[in-house]
C-alpha atoms as a PDB file:
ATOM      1  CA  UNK A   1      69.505  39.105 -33.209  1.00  0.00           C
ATOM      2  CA  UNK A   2      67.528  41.260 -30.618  1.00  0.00           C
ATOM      3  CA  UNK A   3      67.599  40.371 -27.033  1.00  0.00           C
ATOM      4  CA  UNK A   4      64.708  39.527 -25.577  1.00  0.00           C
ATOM      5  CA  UNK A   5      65.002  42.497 -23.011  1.00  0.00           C
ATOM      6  CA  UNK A   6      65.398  44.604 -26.090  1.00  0.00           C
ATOM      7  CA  UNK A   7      61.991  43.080 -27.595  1.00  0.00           C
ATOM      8  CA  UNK A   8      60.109  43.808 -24.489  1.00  0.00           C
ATOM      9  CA  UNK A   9      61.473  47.096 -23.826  1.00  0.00           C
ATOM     10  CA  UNK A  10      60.229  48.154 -26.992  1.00  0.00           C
ATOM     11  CA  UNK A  11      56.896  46.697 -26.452  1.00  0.00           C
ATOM     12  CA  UNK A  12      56.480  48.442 -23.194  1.00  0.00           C
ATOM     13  CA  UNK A  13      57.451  51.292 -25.040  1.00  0.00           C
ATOM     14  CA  UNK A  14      54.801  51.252 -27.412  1.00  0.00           C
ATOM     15  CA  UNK A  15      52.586  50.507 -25.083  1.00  0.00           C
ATOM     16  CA  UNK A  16      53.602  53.488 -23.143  1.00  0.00           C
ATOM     17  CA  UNK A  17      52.689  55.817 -26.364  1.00  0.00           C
ATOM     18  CA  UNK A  18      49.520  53.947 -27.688  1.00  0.00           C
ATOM     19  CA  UNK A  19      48.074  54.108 -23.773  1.00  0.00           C
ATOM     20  CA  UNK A  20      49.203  57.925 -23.890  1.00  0.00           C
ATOM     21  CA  UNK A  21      47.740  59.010 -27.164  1.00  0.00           C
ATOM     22  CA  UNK A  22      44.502  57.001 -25.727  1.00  0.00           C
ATOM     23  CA  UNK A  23      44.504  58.686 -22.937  1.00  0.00           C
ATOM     24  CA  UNK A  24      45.017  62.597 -24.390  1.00  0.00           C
ATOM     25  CA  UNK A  25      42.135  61.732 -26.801  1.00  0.00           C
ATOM     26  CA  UNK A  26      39.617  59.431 -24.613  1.00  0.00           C
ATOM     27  CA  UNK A  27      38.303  62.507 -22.989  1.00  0.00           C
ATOM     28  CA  UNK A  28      36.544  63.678 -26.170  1.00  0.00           C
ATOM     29  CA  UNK A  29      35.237  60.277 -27.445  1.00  0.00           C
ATOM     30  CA  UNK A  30      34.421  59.594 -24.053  1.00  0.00           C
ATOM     31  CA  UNK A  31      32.291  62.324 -23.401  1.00  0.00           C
ATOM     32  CA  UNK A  32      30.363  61.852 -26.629  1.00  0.00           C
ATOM     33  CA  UNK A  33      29.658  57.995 -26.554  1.00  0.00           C
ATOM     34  CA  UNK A  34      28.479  58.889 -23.035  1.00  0.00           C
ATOM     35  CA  UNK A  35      26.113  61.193 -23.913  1.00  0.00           C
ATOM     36  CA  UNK A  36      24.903  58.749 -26.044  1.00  0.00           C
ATOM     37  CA  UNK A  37      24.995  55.571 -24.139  1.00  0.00           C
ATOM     38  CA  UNK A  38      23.268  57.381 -21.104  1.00  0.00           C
ATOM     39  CA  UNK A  39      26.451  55.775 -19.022  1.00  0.00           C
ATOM     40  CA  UNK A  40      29.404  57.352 -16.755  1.00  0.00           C
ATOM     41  CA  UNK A  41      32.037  59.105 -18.740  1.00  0.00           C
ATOM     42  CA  UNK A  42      34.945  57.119 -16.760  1.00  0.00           C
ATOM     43  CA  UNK A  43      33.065  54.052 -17.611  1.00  0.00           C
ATOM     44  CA  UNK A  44      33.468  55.173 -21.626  1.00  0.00           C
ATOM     45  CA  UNK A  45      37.060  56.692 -21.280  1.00  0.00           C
ATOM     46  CA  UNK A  46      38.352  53.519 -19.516  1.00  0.00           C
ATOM     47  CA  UNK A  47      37.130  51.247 -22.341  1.00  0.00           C
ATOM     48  CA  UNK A  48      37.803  53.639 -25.653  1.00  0.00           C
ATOM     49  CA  UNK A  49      41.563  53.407 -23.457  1.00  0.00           C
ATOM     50  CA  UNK A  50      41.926  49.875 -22.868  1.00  0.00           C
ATOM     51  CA  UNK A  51      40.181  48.977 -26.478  1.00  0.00           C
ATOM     52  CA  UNK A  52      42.415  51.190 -28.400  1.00  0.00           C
ATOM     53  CA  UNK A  53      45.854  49.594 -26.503  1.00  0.00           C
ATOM     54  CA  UNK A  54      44.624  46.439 -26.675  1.00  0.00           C
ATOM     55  CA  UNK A  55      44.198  46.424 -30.382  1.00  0.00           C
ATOM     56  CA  UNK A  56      47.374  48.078 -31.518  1.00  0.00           C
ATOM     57  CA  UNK A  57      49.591  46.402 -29.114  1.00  0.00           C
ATOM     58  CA  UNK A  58      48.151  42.799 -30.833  1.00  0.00           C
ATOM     59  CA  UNK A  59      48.911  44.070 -34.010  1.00  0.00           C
ATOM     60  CA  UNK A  60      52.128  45.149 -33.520  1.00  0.00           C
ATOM     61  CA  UNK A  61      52.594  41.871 -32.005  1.00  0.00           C
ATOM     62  CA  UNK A  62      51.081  40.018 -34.753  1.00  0.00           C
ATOM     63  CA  UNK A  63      53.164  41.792 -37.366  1.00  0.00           C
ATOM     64  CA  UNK A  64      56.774  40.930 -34.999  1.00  0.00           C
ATOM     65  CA  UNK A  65      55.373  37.734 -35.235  1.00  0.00           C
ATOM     66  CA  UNK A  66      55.375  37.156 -39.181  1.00  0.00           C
ATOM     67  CA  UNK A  67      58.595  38.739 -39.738  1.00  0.00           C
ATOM     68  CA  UNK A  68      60.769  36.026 -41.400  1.00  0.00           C
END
């Protein structure tokens, strides 16, 4: 069995590459939806961040959670 430290260091770790990955490439999306939306690119590149490690942080949760 996994510690629970162990579980939650690898979540933060995850975490650490999803908000990464976001971040490297926000900047293009970003700049695109911004154009579109007539808003403030930091505005954009905050949410397309936040969104994208919010959803694959909850599914790797989800999918710890099933395992038997």
């Amino acid at each position: 069995m996994v510690s629970r430290t162990g579980i939650l260091a690898i979540f933060g770790a995850i975490g650490f590459a999803i908000g990464f990955l976001a971040f490297l490439a926000s900047p293009t999306v970003a700049n695109a939806l911004a154009s579109i939306l007539h808003v403030d690119a930091s505005i954009v590149f905050a949410l397309v961040s936040g969104v994208a490690g919010a959803a694959i942080s909850t599914s790797v949760i989800t999918l710890w959670a099933r395992r038997p």
